[in-house]
C-alpha atoms as a PDB file:
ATOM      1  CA  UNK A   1       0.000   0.000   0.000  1.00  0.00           C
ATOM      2  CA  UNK A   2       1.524   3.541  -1.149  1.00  0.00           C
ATOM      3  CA  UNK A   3       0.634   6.318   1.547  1.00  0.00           C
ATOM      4  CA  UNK A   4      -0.374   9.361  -0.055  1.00  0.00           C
ATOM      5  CA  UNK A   5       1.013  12.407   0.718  1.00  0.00           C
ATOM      6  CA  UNK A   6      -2.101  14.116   2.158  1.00  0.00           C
ATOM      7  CA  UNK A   7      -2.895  11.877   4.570  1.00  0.00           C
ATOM      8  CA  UNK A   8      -2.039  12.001   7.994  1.00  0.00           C
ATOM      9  CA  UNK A   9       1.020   9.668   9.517  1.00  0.00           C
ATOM     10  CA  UNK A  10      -1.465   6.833  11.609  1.00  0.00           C
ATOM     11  CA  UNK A  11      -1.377   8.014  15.509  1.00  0.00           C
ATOM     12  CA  UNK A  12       1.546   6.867  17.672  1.00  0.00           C
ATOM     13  CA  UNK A  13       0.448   4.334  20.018  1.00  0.00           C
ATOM     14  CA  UNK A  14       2.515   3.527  23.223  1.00  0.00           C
ATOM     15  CA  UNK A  15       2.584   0.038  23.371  1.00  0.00           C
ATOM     16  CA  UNK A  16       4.445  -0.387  26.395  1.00  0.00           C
ATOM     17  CA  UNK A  17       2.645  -1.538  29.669  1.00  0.00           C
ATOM     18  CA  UNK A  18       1.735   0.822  32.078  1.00  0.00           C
ATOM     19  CA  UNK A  19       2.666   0.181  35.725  1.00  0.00           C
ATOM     20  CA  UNK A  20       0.079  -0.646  37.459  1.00  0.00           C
ATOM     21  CA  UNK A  21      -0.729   1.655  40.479  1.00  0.00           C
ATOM     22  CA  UNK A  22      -1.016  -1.326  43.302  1.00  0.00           C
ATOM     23  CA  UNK A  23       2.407  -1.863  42.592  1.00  0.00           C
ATOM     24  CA  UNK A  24       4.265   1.201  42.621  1.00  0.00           C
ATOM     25  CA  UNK A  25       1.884   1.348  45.932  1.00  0.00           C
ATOM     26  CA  UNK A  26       3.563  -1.658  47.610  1.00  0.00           C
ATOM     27  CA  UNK A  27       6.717  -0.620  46.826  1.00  0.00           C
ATOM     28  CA  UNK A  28       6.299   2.381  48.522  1.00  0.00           C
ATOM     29  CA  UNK A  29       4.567   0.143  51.553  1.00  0.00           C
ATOM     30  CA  UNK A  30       7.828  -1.228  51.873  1.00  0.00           C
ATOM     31  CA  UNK A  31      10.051   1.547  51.919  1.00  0.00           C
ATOM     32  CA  UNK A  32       7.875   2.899  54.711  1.00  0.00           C
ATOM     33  CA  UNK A  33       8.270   0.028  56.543  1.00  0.00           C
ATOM     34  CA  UNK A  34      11.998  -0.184  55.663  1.00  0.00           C
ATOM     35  CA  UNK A  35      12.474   3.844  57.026  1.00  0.00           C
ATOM     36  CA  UNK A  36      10.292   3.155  60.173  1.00  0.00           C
ATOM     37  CA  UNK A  37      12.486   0.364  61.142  1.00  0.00           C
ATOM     38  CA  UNK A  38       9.487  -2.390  60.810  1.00  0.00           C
ATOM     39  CA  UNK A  39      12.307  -4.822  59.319  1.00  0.00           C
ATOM     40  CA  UNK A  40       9.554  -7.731  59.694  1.00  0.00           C
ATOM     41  CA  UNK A  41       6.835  -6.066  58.373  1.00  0.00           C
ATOM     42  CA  UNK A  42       9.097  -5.132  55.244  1.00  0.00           C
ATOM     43  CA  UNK A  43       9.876  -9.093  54.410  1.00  0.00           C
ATOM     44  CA  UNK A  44       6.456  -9.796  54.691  1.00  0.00           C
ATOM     45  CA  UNK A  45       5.074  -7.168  52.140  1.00  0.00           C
ATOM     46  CA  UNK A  46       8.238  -7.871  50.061  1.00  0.00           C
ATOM     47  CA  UNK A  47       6.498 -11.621  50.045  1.00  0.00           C
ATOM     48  CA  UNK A  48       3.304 -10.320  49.486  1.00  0.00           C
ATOM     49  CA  UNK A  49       4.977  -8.066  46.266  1.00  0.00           C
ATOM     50  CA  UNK A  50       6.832 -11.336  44.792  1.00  0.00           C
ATOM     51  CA  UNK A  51       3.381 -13.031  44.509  1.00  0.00           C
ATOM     52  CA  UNK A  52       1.652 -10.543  43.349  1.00  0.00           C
ATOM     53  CA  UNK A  53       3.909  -9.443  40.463  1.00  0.00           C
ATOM     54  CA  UNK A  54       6.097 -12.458  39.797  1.00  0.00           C
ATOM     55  CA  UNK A  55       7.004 -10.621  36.375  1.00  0.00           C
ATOM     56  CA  UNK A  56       7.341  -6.941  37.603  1.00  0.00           C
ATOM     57  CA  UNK A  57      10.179  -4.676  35.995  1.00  0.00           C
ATOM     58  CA  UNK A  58      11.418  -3.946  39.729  1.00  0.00           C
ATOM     59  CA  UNK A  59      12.033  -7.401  40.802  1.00  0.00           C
ATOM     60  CA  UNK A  60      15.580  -6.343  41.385  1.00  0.00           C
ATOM     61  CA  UNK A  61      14.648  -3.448  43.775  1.00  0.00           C
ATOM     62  CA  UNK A  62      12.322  -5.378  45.792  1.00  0.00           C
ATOM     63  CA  UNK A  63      14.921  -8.025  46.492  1.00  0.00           C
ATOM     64  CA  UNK A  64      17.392  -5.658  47.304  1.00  0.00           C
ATOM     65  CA  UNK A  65      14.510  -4.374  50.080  1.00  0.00           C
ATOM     66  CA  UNK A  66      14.224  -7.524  51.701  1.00  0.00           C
ATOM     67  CA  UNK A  67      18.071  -8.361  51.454  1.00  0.00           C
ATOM     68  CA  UNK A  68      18.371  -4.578  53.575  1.00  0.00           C
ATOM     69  CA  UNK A  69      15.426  -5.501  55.500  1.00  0.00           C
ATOM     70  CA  UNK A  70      16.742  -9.587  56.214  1.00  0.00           C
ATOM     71  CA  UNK A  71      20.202  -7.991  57.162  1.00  0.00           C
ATOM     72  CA  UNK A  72      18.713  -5.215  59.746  1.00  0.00           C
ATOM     73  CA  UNK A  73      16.347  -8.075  61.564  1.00  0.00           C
ATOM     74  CA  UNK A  74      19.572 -10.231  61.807  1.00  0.00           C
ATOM     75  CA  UNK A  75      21.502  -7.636  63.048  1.00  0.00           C
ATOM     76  CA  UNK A  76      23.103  -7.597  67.105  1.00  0.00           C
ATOM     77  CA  UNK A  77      22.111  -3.953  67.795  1.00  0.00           C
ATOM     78  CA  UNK A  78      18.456  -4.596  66.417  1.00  0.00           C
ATOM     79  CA  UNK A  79      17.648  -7.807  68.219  1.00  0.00           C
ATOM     80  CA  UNK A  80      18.896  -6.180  71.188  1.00  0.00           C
ATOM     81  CA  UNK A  81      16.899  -3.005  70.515  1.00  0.00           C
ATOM     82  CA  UNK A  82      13.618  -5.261  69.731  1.00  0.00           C
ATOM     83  CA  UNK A  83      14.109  -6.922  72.709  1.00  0.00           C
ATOM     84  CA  UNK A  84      14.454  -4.011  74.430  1.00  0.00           C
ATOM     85  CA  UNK A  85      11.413  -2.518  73.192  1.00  0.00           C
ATOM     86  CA  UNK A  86       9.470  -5.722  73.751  1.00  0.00           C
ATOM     87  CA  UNK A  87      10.454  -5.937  77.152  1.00  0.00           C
ATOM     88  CA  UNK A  88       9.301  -2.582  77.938  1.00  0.00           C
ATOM     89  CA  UNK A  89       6.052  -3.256  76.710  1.00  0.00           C
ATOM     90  CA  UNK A  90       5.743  -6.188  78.789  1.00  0.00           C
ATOM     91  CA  UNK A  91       6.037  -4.032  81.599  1.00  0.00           C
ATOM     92  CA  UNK A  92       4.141  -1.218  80.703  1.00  0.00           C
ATOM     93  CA  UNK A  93       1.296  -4.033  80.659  1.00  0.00           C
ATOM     94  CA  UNK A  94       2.521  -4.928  84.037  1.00  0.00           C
ATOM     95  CA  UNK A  95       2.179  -1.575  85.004  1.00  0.00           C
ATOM     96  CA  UNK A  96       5.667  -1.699  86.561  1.00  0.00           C
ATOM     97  CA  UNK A  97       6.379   1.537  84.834  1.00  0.00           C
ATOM     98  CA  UNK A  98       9.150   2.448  87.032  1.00  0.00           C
ATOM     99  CA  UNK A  99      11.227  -0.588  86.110  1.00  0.00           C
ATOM    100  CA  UNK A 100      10.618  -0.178  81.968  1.00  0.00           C
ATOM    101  CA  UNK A 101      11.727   3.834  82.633  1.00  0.00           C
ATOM    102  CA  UNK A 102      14.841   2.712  84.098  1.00  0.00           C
ATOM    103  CA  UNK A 103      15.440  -0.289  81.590  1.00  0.00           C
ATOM    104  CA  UNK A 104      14.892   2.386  78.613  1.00  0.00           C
ATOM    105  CA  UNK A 105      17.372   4.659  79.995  1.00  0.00           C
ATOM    106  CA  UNK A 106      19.991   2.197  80.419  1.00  0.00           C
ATOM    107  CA  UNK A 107      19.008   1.557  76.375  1.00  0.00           C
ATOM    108  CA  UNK A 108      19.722   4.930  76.082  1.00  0.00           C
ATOM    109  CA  UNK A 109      22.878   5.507  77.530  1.00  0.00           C
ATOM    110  CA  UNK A 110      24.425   2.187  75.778  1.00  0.00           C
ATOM    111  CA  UNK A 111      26.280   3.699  72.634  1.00  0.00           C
ATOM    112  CA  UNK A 112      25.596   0.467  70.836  1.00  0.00           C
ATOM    113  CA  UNK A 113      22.061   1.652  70.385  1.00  0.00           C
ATOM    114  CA  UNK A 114      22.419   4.895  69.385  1.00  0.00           C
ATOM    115  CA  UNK A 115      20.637   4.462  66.154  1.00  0.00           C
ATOM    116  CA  UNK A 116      17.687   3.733  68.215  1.00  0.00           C
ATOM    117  CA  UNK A 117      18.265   6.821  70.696  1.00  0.00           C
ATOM    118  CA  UNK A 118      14.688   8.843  69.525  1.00  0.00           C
ATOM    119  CA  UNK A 119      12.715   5.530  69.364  1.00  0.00           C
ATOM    120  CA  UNK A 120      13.647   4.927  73.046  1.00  0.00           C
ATOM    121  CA  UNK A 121      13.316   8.557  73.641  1.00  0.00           C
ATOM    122  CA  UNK A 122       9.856   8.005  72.545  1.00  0.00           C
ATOM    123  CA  UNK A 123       9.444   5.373  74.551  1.00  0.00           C
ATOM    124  CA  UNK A 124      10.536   6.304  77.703  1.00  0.00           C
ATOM    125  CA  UNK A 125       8.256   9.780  77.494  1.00  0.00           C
ATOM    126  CA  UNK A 126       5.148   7.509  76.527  1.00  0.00           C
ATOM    127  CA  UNK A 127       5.842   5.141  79.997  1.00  0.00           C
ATOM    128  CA  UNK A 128       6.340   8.197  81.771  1.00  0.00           C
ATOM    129  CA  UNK A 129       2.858   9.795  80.684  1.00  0.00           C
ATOM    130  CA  UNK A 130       1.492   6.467  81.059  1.00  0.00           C
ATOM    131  CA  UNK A 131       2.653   5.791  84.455  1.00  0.00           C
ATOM    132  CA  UNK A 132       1.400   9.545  85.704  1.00  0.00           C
ATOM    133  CA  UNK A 133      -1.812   8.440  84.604  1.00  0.00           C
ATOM    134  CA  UNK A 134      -1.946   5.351  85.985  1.00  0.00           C
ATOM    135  CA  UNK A 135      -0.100   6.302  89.462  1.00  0.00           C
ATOM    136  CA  UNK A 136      -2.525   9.128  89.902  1.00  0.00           C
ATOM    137  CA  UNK A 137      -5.243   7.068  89.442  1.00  0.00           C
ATOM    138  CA  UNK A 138      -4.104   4.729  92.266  1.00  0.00           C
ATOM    139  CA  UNK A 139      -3.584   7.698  94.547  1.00  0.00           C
ATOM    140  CA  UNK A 140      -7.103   8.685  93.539  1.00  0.00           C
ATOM    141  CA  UNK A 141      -8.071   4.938  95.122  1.00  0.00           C
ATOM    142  CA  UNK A 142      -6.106   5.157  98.234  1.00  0.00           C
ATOM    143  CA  UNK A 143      -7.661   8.521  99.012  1.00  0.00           C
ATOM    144  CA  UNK A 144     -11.240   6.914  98.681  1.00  0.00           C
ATOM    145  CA  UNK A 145     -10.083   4.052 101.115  1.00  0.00           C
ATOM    146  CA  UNK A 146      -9.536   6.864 103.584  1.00  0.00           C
ATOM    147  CA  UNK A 147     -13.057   8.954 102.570  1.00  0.00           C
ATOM    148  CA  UNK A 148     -14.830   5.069 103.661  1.00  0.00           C
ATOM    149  CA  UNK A 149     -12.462   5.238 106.651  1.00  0.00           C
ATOM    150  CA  UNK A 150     -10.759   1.755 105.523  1.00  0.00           C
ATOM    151  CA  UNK A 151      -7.358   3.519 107.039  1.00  0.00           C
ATOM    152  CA  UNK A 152      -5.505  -0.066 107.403  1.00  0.00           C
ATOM    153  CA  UNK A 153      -6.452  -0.813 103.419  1.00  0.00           C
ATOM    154  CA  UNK A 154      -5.161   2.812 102.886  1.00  0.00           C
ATOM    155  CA  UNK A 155      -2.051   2.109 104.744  1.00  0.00           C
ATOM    156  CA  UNK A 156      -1.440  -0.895 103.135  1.00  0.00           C
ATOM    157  CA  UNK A 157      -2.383   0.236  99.343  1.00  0.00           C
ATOM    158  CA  UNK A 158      -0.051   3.688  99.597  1.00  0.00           C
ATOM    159  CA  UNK A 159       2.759   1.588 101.031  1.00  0.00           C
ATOM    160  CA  UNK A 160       2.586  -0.773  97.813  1.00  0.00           C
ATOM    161  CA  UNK A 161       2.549   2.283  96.000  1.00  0.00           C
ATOM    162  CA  UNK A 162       5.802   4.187  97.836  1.00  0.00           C
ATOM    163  CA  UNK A 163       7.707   0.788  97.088  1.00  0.00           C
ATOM    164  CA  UNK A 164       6.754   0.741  93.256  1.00  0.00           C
ATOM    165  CA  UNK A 165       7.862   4.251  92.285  1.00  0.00           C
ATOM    166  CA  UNK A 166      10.693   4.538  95.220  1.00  0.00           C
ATOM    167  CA  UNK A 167      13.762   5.501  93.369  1.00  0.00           C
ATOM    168  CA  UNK A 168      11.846   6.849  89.989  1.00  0.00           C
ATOM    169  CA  UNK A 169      12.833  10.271  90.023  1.00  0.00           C
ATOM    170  CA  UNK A 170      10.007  10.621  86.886  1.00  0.00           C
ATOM    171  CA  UNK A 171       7.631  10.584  89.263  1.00  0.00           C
ATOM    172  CA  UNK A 172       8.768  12.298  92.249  1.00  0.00           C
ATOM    173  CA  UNK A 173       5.878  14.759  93.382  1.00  0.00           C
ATOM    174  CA  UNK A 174       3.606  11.676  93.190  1.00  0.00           C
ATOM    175  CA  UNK A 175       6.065  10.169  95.356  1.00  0.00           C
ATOM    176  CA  UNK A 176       5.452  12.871  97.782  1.00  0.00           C
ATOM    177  CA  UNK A 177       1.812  12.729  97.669  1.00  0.00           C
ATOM    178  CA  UNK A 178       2.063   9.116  98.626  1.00  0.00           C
ATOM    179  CA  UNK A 179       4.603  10.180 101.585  1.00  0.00           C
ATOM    180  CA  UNK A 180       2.376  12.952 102.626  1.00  0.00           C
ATOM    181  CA  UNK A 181      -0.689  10.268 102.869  1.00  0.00           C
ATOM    182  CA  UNK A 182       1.209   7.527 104.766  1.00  0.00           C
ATOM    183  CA  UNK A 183       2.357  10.739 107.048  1.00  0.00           C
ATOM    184  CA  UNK A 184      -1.443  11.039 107.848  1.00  0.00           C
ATOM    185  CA  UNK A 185      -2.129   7.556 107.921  1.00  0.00           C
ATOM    186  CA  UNK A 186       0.948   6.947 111.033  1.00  0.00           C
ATOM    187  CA  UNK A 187      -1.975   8.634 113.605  1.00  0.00           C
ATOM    188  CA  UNK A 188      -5.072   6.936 112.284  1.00  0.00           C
END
């Protein structure tokens, strides 16, 4: 067939695939993850990604995610951080908030986890709002046992308290409110 020379050249059609959307949208899942630290999260949306798009162009990136991500979650410092971390939780749980305050701040004062300094730093003001809330609360009680008169519960429930937070300096001034109530409590 001869083209003429009046018609118009046939319109360019890209016949390359598009990428899909989902896909560029895990990837970015998994960077998140990877810049959060969330090193197990990141294998298992790098899974997730090698399933979904077995024949993806960016194969090769998404490996080298979960190699980064495989290497971190192996790591010494990490483990030792997650443990860490876990640990704290446990407590927080416990409501032994005392004890996961002065675990974090050991965390932070070890050099070896100094890429983890403002996740602990984090941490440690979250236990410390959490335990104001929670030690309050208790004082709260103990002051009811004394509205009903139960002075010997009272007694016993701000002495429990005085040895849990004993030696947090976080809490101080509730630590004086407790002193201040067994005070009253020595003549009743």
């Amino acid at each position: 067939k001869e083209v003429s020379e009046n018609q118009p050249p046939p319109p360019w059609e890209d016949t390359s695939e598009q990428p899909d959307p989902n896909e560029i949208a895990h990837m970015s899942d998994i960077r998140e993850r990877l810049k959060k630290e969330e090193y197990s999260a990141a294998v298992q949306l790098v899974e997730a990604f090698l399933k979904k798009y077995p024949e993806s162009d960016n194969l090769k990136f998404v490996r080298k995610y979960r190699k980064e991500a495989e290497e971190k979650l192996n790591s010494k410092v990490w483990r030792k951080f997650h443990n860490l971390e876990s640990r704290a939780q446990v407590l927080r749980q416990e409501n032994k908030f005392v004890e996961a305050i002065r675990m974090i701040s050991a965390g932070l004062e070890n050099p070896e986890l100094a890429p983890y300094q403002s996740k602990l730093t984090v941490l440690k003001n979250e236990l410390i709002l959490s335990g104001k809330v929670y030690y309050k609360t208790q004082i709260a009680k103990g002051e009811a046992l004394i509205d009903e008169g139960n002075f010997p519960g009272a007694r016993t429930h701000f002495g429990r308290l005085h040895r849990e937070i004993s030696g947090g300096d976080e809490f101080r001034l509730l630590l004086q409110a407790i002193e201040l109530h067994l005070k009253s409590l020595t003549s009743r």
